[in-house]
Every structure is written in C-alpha cells, then in structure tokens.
PDB file of N, CA and C in Angstrom:
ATOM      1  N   UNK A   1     -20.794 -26.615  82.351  1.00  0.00           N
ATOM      2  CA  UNK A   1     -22.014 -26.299  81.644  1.00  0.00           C
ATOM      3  C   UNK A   1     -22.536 -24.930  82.073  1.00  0.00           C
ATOM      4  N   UNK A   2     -22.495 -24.749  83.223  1.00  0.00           N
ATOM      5  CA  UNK A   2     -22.702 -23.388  83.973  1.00  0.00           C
ATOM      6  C   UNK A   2     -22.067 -22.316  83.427  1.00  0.00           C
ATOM      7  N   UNK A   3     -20.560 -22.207  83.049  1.00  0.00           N
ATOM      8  CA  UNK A   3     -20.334 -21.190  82.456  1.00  0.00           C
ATOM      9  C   UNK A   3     -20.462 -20.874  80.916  1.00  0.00           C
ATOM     10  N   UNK A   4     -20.512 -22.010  80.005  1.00  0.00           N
ATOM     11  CA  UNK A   4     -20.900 -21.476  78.948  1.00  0.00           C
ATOM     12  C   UNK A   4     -22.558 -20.999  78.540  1.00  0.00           C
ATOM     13  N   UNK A   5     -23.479 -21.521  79.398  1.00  0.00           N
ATOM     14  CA  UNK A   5     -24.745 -21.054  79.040  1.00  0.00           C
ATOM     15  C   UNK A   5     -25.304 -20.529  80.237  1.00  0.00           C
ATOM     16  N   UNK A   6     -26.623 -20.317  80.182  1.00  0.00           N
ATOM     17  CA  UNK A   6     -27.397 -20.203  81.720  1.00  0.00           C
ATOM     18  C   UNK A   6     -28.128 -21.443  81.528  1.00  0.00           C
ATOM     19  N   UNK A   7     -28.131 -22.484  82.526  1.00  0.00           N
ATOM     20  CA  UNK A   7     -28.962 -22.971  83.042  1.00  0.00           C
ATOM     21  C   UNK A   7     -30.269 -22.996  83.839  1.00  0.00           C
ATOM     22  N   UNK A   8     -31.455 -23.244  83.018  1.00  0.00           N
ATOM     23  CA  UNK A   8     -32.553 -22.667  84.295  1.00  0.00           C
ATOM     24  C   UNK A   8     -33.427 -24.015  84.880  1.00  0.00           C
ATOM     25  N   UNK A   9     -31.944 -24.676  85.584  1.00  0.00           N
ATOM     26  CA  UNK A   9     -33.026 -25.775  86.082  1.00  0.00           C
ATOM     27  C   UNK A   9     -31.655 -25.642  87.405  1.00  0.00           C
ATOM     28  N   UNK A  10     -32.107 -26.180  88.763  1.00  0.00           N
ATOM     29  CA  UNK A  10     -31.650 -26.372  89.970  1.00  0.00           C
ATOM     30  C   UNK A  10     -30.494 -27.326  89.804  1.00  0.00           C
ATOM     31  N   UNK A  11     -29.649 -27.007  90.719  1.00  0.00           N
ATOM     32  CA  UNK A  11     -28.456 -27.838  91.163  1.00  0.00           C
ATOM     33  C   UNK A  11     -28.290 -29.021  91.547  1.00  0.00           C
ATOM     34  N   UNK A  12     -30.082 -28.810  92.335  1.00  0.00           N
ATOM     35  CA  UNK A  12     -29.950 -30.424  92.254  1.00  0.00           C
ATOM     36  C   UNK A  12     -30.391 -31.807  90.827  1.00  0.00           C
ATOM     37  N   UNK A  13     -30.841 -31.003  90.480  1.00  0.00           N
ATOM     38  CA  UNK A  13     -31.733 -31.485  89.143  1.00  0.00           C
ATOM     39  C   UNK A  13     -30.519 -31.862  88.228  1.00  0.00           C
ATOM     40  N   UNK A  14     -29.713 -31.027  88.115  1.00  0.00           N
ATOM     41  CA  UNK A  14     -28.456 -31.033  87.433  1.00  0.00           C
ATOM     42  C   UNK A  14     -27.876 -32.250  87.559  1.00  0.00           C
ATOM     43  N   UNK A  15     -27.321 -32.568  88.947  1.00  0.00           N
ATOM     44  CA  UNK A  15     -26.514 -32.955  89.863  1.00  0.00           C
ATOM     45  C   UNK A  15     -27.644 -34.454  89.408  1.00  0.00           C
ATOM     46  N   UNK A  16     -28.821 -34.921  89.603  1.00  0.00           N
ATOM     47  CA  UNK A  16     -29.092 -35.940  89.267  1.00  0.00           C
ATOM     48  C   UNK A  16     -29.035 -36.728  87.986  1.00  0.00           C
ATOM     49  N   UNK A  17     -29.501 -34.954  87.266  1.00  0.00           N
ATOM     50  CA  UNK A  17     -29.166 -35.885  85.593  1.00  0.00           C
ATOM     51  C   UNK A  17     -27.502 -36.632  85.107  1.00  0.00           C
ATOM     52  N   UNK A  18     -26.711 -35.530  85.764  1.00  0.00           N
ATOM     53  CA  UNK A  18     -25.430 -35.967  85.773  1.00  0.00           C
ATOM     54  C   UNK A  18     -24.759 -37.409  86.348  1.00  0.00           C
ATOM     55  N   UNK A  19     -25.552 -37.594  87.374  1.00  0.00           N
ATOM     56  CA  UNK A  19     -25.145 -38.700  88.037  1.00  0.00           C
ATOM     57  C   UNK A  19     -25.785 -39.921  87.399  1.00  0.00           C
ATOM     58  N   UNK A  20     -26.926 -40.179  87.383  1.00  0.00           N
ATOM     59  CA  UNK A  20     -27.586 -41.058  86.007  1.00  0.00           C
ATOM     60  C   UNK A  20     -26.235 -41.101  84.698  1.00  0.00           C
ATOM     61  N   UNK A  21     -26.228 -40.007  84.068  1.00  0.00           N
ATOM     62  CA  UNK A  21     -25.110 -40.149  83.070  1.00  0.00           C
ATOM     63  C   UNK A  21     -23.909 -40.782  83.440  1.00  0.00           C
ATOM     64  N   UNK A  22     -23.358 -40.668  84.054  1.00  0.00           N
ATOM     65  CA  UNK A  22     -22.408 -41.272  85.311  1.00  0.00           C
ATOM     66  C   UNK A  22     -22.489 -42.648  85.560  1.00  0.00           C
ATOM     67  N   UNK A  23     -23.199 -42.967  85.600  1.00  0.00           N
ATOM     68  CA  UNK A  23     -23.702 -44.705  86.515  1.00  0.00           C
ATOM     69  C   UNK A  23     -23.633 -45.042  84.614  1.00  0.00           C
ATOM     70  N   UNK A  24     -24.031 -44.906  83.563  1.00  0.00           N
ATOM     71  CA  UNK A  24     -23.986 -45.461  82.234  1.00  0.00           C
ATOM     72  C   UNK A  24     -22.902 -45.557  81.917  1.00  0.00           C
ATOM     73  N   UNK A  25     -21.806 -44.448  82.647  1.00  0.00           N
ATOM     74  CA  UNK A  25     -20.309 -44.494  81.507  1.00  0.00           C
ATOM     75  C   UNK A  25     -20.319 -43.135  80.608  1.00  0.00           C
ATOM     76  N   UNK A  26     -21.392 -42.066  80.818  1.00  0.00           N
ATOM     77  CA  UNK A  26     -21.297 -41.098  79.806  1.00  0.00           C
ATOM     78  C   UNK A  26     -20.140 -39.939  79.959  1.00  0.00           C
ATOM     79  N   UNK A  27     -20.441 -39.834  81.230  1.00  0.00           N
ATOM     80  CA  UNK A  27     -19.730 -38.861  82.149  1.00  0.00           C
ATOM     81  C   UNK A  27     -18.670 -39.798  83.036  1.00  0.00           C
ATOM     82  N   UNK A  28     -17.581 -38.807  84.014  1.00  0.00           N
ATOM     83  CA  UNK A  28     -17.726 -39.579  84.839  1.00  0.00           C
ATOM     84  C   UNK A  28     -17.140 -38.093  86.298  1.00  0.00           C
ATOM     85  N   UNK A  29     -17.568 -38.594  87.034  1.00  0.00           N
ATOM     86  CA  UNK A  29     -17.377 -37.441  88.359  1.00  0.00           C
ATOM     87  C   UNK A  29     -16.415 -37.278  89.383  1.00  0.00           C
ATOM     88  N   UNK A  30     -16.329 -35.938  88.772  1.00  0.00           N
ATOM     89  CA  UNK A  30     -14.547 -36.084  89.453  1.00  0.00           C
ATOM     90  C   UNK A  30     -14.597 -34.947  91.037  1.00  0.00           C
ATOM     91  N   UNK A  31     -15.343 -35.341  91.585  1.00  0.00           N
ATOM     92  CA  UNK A  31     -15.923 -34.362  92.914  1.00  0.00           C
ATOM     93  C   UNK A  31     -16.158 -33.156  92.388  1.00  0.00           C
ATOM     94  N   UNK A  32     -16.957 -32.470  94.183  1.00  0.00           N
ATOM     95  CA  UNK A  32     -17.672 -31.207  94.178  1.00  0.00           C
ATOM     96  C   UNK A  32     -18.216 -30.338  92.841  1.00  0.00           C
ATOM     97  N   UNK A  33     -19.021 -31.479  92.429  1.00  0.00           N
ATOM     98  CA  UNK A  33     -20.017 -31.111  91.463  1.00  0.00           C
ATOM     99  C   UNK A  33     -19.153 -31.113  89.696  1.00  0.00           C
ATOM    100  N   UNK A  34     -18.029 -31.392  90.032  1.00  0.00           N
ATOM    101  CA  UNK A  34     -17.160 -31.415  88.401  1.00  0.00           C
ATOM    102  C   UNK A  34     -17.474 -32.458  87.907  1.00  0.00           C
ATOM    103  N   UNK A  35     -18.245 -32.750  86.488  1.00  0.00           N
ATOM    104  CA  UNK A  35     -17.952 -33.878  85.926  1.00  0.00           C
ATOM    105  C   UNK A  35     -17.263 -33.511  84.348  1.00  0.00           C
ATOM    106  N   UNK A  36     -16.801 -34.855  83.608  1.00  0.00           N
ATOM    107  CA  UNK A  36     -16.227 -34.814  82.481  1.00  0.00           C
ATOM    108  C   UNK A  36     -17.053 -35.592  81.546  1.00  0.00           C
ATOM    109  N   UNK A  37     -16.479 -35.026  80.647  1.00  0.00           N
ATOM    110  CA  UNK A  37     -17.174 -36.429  79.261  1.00  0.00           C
ATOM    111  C   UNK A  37     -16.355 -37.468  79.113  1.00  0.00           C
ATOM    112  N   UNK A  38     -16.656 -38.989  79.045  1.00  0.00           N
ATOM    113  CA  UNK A  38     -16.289 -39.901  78.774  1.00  0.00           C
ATOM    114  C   UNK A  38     -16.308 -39.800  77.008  1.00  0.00           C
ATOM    115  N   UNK A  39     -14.819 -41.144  76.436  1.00  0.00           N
ATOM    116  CA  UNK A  39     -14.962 -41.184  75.405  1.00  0.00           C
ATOM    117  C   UNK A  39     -16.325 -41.782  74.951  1.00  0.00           C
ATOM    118  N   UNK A  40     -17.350 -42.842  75.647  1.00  0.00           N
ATOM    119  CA  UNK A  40     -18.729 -43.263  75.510  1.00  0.00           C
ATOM    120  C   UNK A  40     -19.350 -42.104  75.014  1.00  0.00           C
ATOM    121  N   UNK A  41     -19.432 -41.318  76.196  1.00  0.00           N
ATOM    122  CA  UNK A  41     -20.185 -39.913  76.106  1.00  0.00           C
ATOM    123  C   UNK A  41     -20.259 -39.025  74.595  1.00  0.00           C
ATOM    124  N   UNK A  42     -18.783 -38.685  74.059  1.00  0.00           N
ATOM    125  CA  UNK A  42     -18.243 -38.393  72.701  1.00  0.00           C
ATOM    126  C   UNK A  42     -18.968 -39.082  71.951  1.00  0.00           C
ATOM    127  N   UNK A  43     -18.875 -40.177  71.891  1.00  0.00           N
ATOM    128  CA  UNK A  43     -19.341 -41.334  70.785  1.00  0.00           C
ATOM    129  C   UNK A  43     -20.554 -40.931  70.817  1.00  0.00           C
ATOM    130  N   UNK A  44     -21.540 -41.154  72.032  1.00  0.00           N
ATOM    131  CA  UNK A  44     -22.991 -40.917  71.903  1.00  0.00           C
ATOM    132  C   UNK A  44     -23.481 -39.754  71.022  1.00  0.00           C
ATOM    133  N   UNK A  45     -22.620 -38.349  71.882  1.00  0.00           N
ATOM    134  CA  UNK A  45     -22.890 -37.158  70.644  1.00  0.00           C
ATOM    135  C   UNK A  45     -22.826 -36.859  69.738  1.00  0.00           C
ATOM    136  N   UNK A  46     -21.470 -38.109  69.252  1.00  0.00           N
ATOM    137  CA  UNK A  46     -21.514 -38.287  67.389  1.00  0.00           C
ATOM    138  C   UNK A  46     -22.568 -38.928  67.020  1.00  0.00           C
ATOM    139  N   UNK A  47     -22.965 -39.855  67.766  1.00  0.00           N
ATOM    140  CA  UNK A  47     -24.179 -40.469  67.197  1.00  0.00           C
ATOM    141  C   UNK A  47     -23.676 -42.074  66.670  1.00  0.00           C
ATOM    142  N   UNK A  48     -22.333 -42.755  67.693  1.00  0.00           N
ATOM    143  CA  UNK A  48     -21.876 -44.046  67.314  1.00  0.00           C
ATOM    144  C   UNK A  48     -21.275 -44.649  68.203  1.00  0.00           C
ATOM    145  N   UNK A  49     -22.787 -44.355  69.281  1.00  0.00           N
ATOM    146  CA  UNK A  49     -22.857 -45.067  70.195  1.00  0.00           C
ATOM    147  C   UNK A  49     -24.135 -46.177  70.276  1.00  0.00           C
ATOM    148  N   UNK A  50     -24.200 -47.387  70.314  1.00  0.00           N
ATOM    149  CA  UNK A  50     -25.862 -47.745  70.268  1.00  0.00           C
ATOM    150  C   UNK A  50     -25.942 -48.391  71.809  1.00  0.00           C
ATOM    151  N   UNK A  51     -26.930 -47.174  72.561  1.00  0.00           N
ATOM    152  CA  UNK A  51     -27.224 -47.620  74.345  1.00  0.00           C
ATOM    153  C   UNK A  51     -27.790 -48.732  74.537  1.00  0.00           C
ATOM    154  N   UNK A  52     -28.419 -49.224  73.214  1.00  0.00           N
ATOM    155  CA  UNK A  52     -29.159 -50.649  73.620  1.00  0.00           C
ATOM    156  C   UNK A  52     -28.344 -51.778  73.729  1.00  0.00           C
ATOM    157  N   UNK A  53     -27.257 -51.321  72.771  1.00  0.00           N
ATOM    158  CA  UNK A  53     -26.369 -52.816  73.266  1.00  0.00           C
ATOM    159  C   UNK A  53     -24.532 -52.172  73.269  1.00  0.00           C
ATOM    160  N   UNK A  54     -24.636 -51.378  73.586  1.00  0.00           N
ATOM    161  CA  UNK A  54     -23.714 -50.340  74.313  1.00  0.00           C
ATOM    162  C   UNK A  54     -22.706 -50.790  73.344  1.00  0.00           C
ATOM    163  N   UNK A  55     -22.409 -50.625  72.121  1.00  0.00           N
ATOM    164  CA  UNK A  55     -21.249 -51.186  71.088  1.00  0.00           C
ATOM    165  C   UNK A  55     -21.451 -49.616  70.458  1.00  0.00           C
ATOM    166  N   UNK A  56     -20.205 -49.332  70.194  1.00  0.00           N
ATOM    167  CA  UNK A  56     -19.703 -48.510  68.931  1.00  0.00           C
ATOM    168  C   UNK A  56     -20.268 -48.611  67.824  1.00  0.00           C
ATOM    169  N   UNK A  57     -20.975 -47.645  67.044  1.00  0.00           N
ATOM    170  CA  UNK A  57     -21.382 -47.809  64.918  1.00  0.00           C
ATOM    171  C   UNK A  57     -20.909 -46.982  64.478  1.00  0.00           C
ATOM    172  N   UNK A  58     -20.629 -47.631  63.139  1.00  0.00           N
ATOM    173  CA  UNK A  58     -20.358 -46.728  62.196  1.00  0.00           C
ATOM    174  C   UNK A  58     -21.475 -45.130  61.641  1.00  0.00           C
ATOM    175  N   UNK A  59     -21.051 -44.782  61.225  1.00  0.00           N
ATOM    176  CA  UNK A  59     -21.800 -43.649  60.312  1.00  0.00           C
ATOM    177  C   UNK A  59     -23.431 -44.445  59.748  1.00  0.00           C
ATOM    178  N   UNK A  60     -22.888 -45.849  59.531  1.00  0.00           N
ATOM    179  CA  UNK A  60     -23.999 -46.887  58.705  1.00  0.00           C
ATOM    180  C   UNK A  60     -24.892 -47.081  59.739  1.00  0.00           C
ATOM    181  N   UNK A  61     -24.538 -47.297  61.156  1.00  0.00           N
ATOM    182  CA  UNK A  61     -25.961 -47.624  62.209  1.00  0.00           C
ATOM    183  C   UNK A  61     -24.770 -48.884  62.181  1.00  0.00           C
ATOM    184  N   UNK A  62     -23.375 -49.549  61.959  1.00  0.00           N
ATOM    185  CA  UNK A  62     -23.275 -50.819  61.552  1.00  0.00           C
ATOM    186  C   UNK A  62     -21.982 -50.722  63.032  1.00  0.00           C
ATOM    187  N   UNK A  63     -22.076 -51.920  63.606  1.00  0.00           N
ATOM    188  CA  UNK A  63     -21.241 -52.381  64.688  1.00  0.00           C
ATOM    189  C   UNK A  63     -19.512 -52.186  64.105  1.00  0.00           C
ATOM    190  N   UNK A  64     -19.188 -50.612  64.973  1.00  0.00           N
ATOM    191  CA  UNK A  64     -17.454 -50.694  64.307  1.00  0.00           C
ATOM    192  C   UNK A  64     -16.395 -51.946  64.975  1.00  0.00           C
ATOM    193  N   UNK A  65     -15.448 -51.865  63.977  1.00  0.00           N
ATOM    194  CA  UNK A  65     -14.641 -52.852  64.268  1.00  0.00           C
ATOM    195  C   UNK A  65     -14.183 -52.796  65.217  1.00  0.00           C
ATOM    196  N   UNK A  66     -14.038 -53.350  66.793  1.00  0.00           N
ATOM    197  CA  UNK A  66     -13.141 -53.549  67.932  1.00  0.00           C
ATOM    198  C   UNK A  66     -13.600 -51.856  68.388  1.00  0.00           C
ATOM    199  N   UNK A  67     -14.869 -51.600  68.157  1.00  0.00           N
ATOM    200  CA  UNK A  67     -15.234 -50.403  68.991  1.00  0.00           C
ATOM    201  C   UNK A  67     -16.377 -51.067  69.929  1.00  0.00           C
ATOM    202  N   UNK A  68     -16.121 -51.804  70.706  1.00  0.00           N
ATOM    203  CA  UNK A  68     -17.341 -51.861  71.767  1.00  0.00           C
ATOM    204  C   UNK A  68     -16.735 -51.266  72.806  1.00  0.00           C
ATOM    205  N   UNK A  69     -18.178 -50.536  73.333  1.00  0.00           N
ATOM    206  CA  UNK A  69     -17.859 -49.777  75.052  1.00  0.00           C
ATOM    207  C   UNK A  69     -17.466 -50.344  75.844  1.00  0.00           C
ATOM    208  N   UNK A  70     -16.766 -49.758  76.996  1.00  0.00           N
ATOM    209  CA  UNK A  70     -16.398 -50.411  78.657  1.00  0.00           C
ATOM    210  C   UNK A  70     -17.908 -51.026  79.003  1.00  0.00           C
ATOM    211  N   UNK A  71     -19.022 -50.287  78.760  1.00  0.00           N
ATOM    212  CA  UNK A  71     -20.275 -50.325  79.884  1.00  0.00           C
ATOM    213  C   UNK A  71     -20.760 -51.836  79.574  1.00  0.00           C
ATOM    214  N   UNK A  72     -20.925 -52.411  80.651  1.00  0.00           N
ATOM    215  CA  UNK A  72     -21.328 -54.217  80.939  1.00  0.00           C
ATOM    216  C   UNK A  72     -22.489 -54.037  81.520  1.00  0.00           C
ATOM    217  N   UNK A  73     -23.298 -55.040  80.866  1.00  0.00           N
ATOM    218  CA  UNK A  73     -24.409 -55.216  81.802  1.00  0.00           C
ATOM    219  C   UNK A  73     -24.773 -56.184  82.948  1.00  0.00           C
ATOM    220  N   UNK A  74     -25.554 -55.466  83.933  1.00  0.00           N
ATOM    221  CA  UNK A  74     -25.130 -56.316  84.797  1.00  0.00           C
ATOM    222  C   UNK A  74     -26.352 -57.493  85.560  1.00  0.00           C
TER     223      UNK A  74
END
C-alpha cells in the first residue's frame, strides 16, 4: 500500500487496521509488516461478500451457489 500511494496515517495505525482485517479472513499476514489479500477480501471489494453472515452474493445481494466463506463464527 505504501508504494503505490502516500499514506498519511502511522505504522502503527496501519499495522492495526491490517491486523483486525486479518483476524476476519480479509487479509492474511505473511510477516514483517507484509500482508496479502485473501480471496474473502476480493469478494468484499467486489461487493459479494455479506460480513453479516460471511456467505458469498451474487450481483442480486442473493446467496451464490456453494460460495460461502472459510470465516466461522465462533
């Protein structure tokens, strides 16, 4: 994220939002500050992800077929 834009918030601030994302399944952290996007993560930014009950949708808002997330609640 650092190299494609400037960031004007702290490392650590970063480093927390990231880790929150992380603990959901969005991200996941691959040491010294590297993280990646999860396919969850993807989905969310398409917009077919629903966090409330962590299942895959369609374009419709509608539960896709045999697309539910890893993330369990616990």
């Amino acid at each position: 994220m650092k190299n494609d834009a400037p960031i004007h918030y702290s490392r650590q601030y970063v480093h927390k939002r990231c880790k929150k994302l992380a603990e959901e399944g969005l991200v996941k952290h691959l040491g010294n500050g590297v993280y990646i996007i999860t396919e969850d993560g993807e989905a969310y930014l398409d917009g077919k992800l629903d966090t409330q009950n962590w299942v895959r949708v369609d374009e419709n808002g509608n539960e896709s077929v045999g697309g539910t997330s890893e993330k369990q609640e616990g």
